[in-house]
Structure formats: structure tokens, C-alpha cells
C-alpha atoms as a PDB file:
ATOM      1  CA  UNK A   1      48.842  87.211 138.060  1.00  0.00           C
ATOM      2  CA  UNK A   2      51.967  88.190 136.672  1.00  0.00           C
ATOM      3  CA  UNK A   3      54.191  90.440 138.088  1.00  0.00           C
ATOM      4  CA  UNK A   4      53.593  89.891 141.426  1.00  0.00           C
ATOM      5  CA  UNK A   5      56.467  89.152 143.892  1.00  0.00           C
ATOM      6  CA  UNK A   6      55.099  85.590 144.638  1.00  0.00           C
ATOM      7  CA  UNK A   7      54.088  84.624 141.923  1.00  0.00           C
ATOM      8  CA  UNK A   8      56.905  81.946 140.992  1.00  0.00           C
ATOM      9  CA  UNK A   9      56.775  80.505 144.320  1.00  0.00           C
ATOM     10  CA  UNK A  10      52.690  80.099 143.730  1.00  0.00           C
ATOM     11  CA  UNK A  11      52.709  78.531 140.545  1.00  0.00           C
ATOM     12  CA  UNK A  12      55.754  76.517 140.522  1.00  0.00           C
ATOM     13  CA  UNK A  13      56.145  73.477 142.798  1.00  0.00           C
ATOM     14  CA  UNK A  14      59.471  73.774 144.859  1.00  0.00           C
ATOM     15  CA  UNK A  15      61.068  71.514 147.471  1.00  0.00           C
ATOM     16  CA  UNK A  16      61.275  72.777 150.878  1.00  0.00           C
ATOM     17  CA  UNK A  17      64.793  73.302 150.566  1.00  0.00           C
ATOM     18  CA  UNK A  18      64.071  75.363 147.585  1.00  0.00           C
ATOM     19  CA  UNK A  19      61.278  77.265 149.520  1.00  0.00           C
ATOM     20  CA  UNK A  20      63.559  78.244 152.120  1.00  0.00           C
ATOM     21  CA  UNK A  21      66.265  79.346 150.028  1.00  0.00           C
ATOM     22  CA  UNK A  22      63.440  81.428 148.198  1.00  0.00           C
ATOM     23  CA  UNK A  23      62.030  82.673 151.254  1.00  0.00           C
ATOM     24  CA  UNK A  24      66.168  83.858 152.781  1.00  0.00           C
ATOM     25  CA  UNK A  25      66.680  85.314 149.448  1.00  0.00           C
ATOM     26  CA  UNK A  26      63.597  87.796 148.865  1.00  0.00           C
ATOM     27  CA  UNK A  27      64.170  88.719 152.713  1.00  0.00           C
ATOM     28  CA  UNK A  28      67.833  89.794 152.932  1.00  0.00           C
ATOM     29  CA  UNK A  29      68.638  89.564 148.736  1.00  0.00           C
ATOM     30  CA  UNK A  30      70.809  92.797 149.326  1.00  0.00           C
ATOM     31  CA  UNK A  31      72.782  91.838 152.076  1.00  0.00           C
ATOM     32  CA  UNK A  32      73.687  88.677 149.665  1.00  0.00           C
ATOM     33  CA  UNK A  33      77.010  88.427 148.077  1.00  0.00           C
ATOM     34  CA  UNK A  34      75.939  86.539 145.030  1.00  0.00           C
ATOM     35  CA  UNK A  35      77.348  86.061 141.606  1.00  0.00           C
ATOM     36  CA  UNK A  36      75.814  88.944 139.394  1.00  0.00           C
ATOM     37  CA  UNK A  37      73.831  86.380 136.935  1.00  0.00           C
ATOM     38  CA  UNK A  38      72.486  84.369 139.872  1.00  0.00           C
ATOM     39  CA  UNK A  39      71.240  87.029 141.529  1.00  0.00           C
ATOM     40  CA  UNK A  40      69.960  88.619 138.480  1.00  0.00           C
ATOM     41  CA  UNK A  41      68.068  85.436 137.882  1.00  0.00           C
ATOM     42  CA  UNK A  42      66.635  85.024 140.966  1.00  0.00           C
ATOM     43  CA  UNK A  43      65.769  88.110 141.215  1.00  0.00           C
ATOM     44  CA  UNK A  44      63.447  87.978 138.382  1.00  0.00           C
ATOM     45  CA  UNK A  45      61.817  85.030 139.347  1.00  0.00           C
ATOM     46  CA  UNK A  46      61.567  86.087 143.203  1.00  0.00           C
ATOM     47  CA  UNK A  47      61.289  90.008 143.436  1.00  0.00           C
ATOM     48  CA  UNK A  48      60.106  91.232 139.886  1.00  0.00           C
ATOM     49  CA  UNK A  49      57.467  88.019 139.422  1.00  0.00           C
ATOM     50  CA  UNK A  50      58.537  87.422 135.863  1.00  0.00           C
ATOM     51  CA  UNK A  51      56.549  84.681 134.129  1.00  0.00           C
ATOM     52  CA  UNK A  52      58.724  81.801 133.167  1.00  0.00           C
ATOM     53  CA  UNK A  53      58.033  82.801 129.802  1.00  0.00           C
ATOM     54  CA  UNK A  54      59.211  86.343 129.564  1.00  0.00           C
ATOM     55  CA  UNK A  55      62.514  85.179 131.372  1.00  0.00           C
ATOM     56  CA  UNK A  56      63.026  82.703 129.073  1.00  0.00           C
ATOM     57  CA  UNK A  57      62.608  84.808 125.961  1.00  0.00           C
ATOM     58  CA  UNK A  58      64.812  87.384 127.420  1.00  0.00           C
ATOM     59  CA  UNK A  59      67.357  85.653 128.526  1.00  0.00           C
ATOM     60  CA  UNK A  60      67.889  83.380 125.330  1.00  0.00           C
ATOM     61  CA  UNK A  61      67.241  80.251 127.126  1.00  0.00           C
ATOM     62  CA  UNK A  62      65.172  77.210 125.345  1.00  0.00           C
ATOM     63  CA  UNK A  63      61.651  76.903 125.646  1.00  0.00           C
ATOM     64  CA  UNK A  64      60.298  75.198 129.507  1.00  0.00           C
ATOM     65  CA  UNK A  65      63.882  75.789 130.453  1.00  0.00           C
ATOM     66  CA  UNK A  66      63.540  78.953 133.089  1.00  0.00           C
ATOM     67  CA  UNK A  67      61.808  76.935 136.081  1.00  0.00           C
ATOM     68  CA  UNK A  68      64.777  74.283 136.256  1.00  0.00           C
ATOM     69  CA  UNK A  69      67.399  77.248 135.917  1.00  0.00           C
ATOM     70  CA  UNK A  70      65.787  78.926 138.930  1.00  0.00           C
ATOM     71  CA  UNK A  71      65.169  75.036 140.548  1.00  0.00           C
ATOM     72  CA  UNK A  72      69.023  74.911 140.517  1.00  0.00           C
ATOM     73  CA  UNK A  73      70.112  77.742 141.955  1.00  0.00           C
ATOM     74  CA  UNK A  74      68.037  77.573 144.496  1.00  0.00           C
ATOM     75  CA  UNK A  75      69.560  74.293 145.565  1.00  0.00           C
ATOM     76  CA  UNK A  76      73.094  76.062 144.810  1.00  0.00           C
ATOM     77  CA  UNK A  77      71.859  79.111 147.534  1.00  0.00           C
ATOM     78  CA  UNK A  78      70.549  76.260 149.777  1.00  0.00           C
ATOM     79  CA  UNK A  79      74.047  74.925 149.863  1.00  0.00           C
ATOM     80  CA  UNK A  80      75.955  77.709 149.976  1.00  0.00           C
ATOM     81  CA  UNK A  81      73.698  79.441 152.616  1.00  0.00           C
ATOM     82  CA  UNK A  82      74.270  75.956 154.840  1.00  0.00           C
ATOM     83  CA  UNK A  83      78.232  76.451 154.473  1.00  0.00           C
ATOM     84  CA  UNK A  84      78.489  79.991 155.655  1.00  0.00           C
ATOM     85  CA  UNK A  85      76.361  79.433 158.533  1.00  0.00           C
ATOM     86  CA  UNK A  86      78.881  79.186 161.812  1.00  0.00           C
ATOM     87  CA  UNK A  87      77.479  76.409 164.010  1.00  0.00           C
ATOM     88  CA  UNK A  88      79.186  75.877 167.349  1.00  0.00           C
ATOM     89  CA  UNK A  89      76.462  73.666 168.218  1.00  0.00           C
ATOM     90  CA  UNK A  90      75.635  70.031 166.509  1.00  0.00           C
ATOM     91  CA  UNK A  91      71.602  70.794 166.275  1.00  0.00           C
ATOM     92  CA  UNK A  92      72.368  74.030 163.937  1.00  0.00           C
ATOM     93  CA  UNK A  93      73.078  71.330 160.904  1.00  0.00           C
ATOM     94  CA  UNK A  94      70.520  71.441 157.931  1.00  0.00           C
ATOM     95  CA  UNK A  95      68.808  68.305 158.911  1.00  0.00           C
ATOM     96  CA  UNK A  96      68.058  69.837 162.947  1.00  0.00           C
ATOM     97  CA  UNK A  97      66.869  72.900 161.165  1.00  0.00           C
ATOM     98  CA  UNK A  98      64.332  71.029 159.326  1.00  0.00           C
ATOM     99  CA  UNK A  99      63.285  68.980 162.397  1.00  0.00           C
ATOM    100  CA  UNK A 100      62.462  72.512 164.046  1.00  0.00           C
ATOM    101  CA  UNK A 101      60.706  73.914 161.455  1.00  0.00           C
ATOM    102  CA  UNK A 102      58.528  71.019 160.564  1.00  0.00           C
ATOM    103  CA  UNK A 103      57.964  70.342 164.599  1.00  0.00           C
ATOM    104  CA  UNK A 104      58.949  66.893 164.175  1.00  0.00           C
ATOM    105  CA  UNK A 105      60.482  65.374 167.150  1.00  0.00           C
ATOM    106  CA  UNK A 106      58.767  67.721 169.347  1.00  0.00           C
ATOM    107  CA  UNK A 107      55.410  65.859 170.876  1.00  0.00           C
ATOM    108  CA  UNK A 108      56.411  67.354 174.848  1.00  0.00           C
ATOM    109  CA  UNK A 109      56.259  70.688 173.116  1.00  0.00           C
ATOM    110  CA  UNK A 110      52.667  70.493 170.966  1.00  0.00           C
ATOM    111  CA  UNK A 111      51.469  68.580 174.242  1.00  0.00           C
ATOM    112  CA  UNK A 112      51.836  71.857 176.385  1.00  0.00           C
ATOM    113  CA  UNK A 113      51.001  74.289 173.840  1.00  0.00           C
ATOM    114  CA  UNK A 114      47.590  72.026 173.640  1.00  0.00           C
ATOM    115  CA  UNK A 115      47.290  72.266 176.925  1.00  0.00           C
ATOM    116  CA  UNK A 116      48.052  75.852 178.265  1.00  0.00           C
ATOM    117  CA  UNK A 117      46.342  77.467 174.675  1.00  0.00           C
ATOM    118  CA  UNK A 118      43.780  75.446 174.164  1.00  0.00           C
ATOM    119  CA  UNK A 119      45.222  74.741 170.703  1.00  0.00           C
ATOM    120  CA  UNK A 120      44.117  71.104 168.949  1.00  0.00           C
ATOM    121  CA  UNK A 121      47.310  69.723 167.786  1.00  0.00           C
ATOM    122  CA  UNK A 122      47.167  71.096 163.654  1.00  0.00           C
ATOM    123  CA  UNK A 123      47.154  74.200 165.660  1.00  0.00           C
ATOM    124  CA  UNK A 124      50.187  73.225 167.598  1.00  0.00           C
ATOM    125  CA  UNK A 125      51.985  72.377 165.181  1.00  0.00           C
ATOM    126  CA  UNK A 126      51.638  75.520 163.577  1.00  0.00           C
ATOM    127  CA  UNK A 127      52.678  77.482 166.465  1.00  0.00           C
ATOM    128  CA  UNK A 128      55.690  75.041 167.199  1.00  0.00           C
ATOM    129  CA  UNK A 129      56.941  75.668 163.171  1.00  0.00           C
ATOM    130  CA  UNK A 130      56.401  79.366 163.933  1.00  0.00           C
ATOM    131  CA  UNK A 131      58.776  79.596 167.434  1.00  0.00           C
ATOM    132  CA  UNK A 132      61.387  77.265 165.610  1.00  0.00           C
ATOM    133  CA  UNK A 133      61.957  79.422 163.518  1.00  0.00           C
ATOM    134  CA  UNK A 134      63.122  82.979 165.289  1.00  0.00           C
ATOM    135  CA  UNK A 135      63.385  85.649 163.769  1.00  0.00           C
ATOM    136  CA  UNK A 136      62.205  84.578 160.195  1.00  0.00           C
ATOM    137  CA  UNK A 137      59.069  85.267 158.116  1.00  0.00           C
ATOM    138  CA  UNK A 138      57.347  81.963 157.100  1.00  0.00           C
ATOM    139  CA  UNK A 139      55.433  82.255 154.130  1.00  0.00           C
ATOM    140  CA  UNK A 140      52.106  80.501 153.597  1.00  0.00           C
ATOM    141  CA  UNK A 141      53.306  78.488 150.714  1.00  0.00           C
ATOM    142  CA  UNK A 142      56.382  77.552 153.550  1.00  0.00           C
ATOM    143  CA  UNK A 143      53.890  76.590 156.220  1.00  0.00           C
ATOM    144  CA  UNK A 144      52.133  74.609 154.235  1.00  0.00           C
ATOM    145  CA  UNK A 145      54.538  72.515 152.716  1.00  0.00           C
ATOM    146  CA  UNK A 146      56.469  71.448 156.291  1.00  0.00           C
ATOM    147  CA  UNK A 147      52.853  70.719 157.916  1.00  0.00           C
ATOM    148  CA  UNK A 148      51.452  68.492 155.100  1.00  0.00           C
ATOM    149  CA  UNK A 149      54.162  67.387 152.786  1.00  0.00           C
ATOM    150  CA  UNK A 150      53.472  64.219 154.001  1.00  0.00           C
ATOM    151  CA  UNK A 151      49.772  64.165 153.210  1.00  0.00           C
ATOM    152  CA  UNK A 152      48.673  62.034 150.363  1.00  0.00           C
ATOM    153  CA  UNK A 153      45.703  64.903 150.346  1.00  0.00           C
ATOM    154  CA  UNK A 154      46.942  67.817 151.703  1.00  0.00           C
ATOM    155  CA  UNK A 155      43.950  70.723 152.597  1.00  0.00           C
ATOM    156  CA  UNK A 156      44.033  74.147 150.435  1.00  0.00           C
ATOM    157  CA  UNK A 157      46.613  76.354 151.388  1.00  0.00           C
ATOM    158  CA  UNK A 158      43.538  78.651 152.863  1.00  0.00           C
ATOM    159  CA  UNK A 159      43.938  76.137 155.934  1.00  0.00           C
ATOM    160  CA  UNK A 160      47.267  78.600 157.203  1.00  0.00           C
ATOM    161  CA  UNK A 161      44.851  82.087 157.466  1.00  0.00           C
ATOM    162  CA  UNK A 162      42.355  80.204 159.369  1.00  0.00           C
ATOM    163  CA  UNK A 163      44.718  78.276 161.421  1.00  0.00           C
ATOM    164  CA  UNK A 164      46.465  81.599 162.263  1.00  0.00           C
ATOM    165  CA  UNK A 165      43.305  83.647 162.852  1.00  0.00           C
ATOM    166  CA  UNK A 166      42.210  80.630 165.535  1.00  0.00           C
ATOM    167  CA  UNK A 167      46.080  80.743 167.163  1.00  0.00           C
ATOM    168  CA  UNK A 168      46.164  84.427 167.382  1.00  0.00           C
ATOM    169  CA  UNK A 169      42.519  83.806 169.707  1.00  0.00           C
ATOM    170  CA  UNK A 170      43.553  81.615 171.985  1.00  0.00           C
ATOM    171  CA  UNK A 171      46.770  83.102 172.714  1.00  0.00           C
ATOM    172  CA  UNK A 172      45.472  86.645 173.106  1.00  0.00           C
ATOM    173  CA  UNK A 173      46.516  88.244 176.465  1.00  0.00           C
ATOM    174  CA  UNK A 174      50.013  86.085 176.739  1.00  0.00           C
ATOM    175  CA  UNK A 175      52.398  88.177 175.498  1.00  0.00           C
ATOM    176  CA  UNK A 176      52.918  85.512 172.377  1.00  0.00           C
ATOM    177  CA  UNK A 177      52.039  87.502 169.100  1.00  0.00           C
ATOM    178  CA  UNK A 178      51.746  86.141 165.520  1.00  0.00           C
ATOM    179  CA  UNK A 179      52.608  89.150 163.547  1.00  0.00           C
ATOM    180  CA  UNK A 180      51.818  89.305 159.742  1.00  0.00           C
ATOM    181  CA  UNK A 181      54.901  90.472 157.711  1.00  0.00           C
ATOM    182  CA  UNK A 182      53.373  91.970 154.109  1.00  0.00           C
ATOM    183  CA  UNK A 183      54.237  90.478 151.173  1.00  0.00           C
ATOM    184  CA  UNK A 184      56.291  87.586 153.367  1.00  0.00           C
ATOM    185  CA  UNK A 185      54.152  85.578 155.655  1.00  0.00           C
ATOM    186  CA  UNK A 186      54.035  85.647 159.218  1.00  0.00           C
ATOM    187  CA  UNK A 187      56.039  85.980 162.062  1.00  0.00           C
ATOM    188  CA  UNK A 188      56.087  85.054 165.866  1.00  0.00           C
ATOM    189  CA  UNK A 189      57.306  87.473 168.654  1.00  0.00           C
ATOM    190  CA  UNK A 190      57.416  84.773 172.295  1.00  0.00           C
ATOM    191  CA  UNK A 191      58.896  86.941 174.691  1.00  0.00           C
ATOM    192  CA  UNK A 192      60.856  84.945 177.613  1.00  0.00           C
ATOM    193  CA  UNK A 193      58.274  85.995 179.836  1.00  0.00           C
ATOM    194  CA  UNK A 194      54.966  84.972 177.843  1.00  0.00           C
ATOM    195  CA  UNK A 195      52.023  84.355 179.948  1.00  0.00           C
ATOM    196  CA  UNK A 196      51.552  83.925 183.155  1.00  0.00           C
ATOM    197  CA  UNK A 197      51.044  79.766 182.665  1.00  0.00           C
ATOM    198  CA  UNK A 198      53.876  79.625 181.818  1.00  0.00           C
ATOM    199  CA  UNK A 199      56.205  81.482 183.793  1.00  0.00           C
ATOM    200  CA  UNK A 200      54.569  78.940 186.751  1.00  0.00           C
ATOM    201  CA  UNK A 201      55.228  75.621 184.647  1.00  0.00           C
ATOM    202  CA  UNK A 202      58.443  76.729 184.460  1.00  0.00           C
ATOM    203  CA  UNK A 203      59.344  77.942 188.296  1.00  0.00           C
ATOM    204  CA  UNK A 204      62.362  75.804 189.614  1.00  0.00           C
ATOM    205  CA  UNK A 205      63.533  75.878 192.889  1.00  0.00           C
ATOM    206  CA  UNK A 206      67.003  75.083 194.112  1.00  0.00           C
ATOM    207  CA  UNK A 207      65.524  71.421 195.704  1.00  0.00           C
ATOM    208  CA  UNK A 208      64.688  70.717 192.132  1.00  0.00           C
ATOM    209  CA  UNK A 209      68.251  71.674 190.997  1.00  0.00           C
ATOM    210  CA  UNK A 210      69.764  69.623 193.426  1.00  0.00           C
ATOM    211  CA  UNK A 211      67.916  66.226 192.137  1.00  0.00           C
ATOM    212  CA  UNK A 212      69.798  67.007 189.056  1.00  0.00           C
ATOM    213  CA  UNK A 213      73.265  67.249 191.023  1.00  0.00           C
ATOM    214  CA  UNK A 214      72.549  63.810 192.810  1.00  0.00           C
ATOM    215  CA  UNK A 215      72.301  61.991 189.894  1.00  0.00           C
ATOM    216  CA  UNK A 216      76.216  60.042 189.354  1.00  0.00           C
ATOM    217  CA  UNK A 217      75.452  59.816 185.714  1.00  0.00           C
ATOM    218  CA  UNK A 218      76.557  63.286 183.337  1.00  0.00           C
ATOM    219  CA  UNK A 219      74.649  61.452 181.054  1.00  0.00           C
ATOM    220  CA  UNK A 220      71.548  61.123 182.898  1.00  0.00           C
ATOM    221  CA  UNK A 221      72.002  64.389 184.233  1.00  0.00           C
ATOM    222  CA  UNK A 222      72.428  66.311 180.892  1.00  0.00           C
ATOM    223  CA  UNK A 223      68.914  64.329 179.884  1.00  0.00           C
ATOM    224  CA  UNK A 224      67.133  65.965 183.036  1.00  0.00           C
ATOM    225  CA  UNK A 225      68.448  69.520 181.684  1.00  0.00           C
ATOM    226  CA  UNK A 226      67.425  68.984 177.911  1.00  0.00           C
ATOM    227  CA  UNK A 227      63.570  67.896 178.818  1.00  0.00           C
ATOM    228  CA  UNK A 228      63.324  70.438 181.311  1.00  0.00           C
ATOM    229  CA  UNK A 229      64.546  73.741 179.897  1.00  0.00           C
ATOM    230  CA  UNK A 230      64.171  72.268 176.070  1.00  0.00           C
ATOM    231  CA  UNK A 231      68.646  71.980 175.567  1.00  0.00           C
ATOM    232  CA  UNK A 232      70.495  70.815 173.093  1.00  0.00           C
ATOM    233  CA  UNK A 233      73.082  68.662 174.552  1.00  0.00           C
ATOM    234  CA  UNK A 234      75.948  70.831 174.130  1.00  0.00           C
ATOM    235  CA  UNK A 235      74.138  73.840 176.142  1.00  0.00           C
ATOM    236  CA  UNK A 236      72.930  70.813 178.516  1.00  0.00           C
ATOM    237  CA  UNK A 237      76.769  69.969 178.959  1.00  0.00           C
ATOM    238  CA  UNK A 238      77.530  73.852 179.305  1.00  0.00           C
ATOM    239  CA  UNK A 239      74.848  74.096 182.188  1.00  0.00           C
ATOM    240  CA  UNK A 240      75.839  70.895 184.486  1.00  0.00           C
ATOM    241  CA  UNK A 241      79.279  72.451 184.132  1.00  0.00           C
ATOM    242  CA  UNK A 242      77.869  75.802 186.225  1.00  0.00           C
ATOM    243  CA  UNK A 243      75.321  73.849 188.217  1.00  0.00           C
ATOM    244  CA  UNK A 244      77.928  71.223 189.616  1.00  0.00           C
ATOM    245  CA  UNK A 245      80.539  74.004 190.458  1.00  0.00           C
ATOM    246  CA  UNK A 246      78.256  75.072 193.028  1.00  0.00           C
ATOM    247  CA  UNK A 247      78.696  78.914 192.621  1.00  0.00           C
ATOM    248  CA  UNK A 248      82.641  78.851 191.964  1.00  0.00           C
ATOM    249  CA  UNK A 249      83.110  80.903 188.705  1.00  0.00           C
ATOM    250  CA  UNK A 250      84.387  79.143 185.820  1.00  0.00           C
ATOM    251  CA  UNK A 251      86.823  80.756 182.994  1.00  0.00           C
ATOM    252  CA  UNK A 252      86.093  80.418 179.256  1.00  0.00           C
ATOM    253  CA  UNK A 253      89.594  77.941 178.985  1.00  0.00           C
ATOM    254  CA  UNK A 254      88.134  75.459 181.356  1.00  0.00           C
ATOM    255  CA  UNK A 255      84.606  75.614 179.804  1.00  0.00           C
ATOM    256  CA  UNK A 256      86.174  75.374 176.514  1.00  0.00           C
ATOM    257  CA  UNK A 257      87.863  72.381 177.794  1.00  0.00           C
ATOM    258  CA  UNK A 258      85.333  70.927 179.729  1.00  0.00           C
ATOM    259  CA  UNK A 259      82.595  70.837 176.077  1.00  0.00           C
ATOM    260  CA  UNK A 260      85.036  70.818 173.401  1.00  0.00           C
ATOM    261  CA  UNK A 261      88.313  67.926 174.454  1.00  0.00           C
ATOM    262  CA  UNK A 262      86.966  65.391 172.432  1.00  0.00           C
ATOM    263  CA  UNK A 263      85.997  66.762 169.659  1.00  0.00           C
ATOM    264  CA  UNK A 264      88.585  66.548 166.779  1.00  0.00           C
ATOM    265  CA  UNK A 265      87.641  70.142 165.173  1.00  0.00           C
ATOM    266  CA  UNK A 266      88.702  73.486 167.004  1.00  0.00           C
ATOM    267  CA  UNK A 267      85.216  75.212 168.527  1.00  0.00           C
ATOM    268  CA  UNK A 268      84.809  79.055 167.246  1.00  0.00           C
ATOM    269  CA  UNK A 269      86.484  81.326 168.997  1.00  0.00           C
ATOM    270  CA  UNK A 270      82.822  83.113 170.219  1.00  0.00           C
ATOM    271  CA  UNK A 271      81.482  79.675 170.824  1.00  0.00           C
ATOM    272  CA  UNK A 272      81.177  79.718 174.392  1.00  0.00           C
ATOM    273  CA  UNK A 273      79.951  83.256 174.031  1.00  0.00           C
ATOM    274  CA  UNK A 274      76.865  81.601 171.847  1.00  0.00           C
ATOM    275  CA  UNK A 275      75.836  78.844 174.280  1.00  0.00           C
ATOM    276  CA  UNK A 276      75.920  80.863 177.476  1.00  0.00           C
ATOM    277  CA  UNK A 277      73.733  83.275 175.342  1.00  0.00           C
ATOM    278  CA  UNK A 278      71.246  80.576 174.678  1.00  0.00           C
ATOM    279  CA  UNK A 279      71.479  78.982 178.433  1.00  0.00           C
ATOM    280  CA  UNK A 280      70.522  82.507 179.843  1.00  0.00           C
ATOM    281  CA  UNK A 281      67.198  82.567 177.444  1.00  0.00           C
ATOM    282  CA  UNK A 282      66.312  79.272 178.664  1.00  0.00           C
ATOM    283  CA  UNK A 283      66.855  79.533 182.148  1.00  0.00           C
ATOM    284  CA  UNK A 284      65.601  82.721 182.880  1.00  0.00           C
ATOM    285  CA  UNK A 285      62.019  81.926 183.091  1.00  0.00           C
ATOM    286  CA  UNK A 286      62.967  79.548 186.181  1.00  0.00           C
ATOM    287  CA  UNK A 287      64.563  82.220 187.727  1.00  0.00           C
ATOM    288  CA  UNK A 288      68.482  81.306 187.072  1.00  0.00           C
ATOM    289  CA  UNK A 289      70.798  83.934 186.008  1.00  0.00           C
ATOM    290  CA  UNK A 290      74.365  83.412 184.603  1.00  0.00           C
ATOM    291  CA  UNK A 291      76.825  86.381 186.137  1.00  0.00           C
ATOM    292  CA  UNK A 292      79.628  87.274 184.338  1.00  0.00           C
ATOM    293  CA  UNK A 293      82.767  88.076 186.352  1.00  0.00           C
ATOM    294  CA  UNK A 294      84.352  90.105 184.440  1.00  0.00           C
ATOM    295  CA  UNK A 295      87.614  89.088 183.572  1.00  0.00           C
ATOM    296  CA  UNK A 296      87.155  85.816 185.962  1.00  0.00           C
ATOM    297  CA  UNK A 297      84.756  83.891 183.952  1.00  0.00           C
ATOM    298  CA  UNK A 298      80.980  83.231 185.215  1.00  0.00           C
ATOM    299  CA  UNK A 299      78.804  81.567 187.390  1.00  0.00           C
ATOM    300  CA  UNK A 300      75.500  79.892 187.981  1.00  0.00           C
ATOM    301  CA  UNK A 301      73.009  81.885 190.607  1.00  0.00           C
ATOM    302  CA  UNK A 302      70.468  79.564 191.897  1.00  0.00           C
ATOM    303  CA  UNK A 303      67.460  81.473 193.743  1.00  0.00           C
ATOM    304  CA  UNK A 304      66.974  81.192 197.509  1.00  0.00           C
ATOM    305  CA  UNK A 305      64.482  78.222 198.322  1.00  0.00           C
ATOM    306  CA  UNK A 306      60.994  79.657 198.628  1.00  0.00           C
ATOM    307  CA  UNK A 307      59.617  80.279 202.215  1.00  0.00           C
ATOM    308  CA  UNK A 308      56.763  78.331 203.493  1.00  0.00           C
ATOM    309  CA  UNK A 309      53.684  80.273 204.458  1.00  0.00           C
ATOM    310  CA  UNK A 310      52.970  79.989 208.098  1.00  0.00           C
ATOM    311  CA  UNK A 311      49.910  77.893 208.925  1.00  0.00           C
ATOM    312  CA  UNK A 312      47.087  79.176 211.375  1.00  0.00           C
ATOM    313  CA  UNK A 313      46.475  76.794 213.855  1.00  0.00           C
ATOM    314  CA  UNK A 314      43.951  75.191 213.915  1.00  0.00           C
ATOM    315  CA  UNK A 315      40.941  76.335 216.008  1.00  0.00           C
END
């Protein structure tokens, strides 16, 4: 019906560059510093649920005109929403964004979510678009369109609820929650500690490490790091720079060096600030920590090896 708040992204087919523009705009449209008859506009369309109609006849505009008006600038708040972002990392371009949230490119992921969940791989998939996506609300019209935009005969957009309902059982009791965000979509909470599975897939002892450190090859090395704690290369490059200085500490300068000398473009001044954020979150669960020595610079901690239990002898 008219009037309400979805209604232009239900009855009007967008791209998914479109739909995420749509989706950034009705989430944080205050916080946006927008030209006053763009954001009037879109506002209309994305807020108030105005039929394509009424906007047209209020605005002036010829007849079947209002859905292309609102078509464009969503592609001009796609753009400009792609130029303001700061990356300090390659994979933060448009085109890895879209990887993530469609989960393409991701099989080792939907393998172990099938396999510690339960989840058959539709079901995956979902989840992966959901925890490639932090922090945002994914609408159903969203989810739909990155998990069968490919699909000469997609299913009803009804598959999402029940695909979410089935999730949110077999993930009960891990600490991973799907939360529903009214009027938005849905939302997923994975806490670096989720499940107890998982916390033992990911154990690492320093032996383990130390395979990595034998390797002659940064290349080969910086592969090991990005299957097994799921880096981009540039954090991958950022972590064999700690793991290979064998507990010296390391100042921002020479890590700035070290990840940035070829690269024709200065890095962002809180780049290296950004990646060791990320490392940390990704090597926690293996029970590495990152210290910062203040005013030094910082350093890897690697966990003592783990002590055998003593065998009984034998009768």
C-alpha cells in the first residue's frame, strides 16, 4: 500500500547498487550531507512511501518520469557514498564489497558454516551475506537480490523469513544472533568468541606459527595467513611483519614502510591504526594478542606451547 516506508523499494525494480544506496540512505538519511532537492526526493520515495504518481504530480515532473529521477540519484548516492569512503585497504573498493555481500568467492567459508551449523549451503550463503556485512541492516528485498540475481527463476522473496527462521535454529546456543531490525531487515551480531566449535577450529599454537616463519617465500607465507585467519593481503603483510620480528616491537614508521614503499599513493595517516584493529579481531580467537608499547610501537604475543598431559603407565 501506499504510504508505507518500503513501498518504492517493493514495487519498483532497482539494481543492487541502487538497493544499497536505498538501504544507507533510509538508515543514516540525517547524518547525510545531501543537496536539499536530492534529499527531498529521496526522501519521498524512501521515508514518506509516496506513490510515483503523487511525486510526480507534485513535483511538476512528466508523466512515468518519478521512478528514473529516483533511479538516478540513487546511482549519484552510490557514487558519491563510494568516494567518501576512506579505504586504507585494497578489498574496501566497491567491487570487494559486493563480493562480500553476495558471498561470492567465499566456498572455505559456506563449507564450515555447513559443517559446524548444520546449515545446507542456501542457508550458508545467507549467513555468509549477513557477517559480510557488519554492522548494517539487510533488507529482504537486499537479500534477495545478491542470493538469486543470477537465477533465471528466482523463489518468492518469502524464501528470506524461512531461511532466517531455519538459521536462527541451528545456531541457537552459539553466541551468533540474527537480530530483526523493524522496518529495515535483519541484522547479525558474531561475537569473536561465538561458539564453542569454533573457538577449537580456530586454536593455534606457536608450532603452527612457526611453519608459517619457515616458509622463504613472503608470498607463500602471506597465503598461509589469509586462509587461516580469513586476511586480506595487506593485514596478511601487516601480520608476517609482527610474526617474523619474533617479539621485538615494531614502530608505526617502519610498519608504514614495511606495507606501504611501493605503493605510489600516500597511506592515511590512521591506516596502520585500521589494520592492526582488524588483525587483533582476527587473531584473537587463536589466542594472539597485539601489545601496544606505548610510545615504542607494538608487538606480536604468541601463547606458550600447550603442555602434554602425562600418560599413566601402562598396567
Amino acid at each position: 500500500m501506499t504510504g508505507h516506508p518500503s513501498f518504492f523499494l517493493r514495487h519498483h525494480k532497482l539494481t543492487p547498487d541502487q538497493l544499497m544506496a536505498a538501504q544507507r540512505f533510509r538508515q543514516s538519511h540525517n547524518s547525510m550531507a545531501l543537496p536539499p532537492t536530492m534529499r527531498k526526493v529521496l526522501h519521498e520515495a524512501l521515508i514518506e512511501g509516496k506513490s510515483v504518481q503523487l511525486m510526480e504530480r507534485q513535483n511538476g515532473w512528466p508523466a512515468r518520469s518519478a521512478k528514473a529521477i529516483v533511479g538516478v540519484l540513487l546511482d549519484v548516492l552510490a557514487e558519491w557514498e563510494d568516494q567518501e569512503k576512506i579505504a586504507p585497504e585494497p578489498d574496501n573498493s566497491a567491487a570487494a564489497q559486493l563480493d562480500h555481500l553476495t558471498a561470492a568467492g567465499f566456498d572455505q567459508e559456506l563449507a564450515r558454516h555447513m559443517r559446524l551449523f548444520g546449515l545446507n549451503y542456501g542457508e550458508a550463503r545467507l549467513l555468509e551475506t549477513l557477517r559480510r556485512a557488519p554492522g548494517m541492516a539487510l533488507s529482504r528485498e537486499v537479500l534477495h537480490a545478491r542470493l538469486y540475481a543470477h537465477d533465471a527463476f528466482p523463489p518468492s522473496l518469502k524464501i528470506i523469513d524461512v531461511r532466517i527462521c531455519q538459521i536462527r535454529k541451528k545456531i541457537a546456543g552459539t553466541g551468533i544472533e540474527i537480530r530483526t531490525i523493524h522496518g529495515m531487515g535483519w541484522q547479525l551480531d558474531w561475537p569473536d568468541w561465538a561458539g564453542q566449535e569454533v573457538r577449537e577450529e580456530w586454536a593455534c599454537s606457536a608450532d603452527e606459527l612457526l611453519e608459517f616463519v619457515d616458509q622463504p617465500e613472503d608470498d607463500l607465507r602471506e597465503m598461509g595467513y589469509m586462509q587461516r585467519f580469513d586476511m586480506t593481503r595487506i593485514e596478511a603483510r601487516l601480520f608476517d611483519a609482527l610474526l617474523t620480528a619474533k617479539g621485538r616491537v615494531l614502530s608505526k614508521d617502519f610498519l608504514t614502510q614495511r606495507l606501504y614503499s611501493e605503493s605510489a599513493e600516500a597511506p592515511a595517516s590512521n591506516a596502520i591504526h585500521v589494520l592492526l584493529t582488524h588483525v587483533r579481531r582476527k587473531i584473537r580467537p587463536a589466542g594472539l594478542r597485539i601489545e601496544n608499547q606505548r610510545g615504542a610501537g607494538w608487538r606480536l604475543v604468541i601463547p606458550a606451547p600447550r603442555k602434554s598431559e602425562p600418560q599413566e603407565p601402562p598396567p
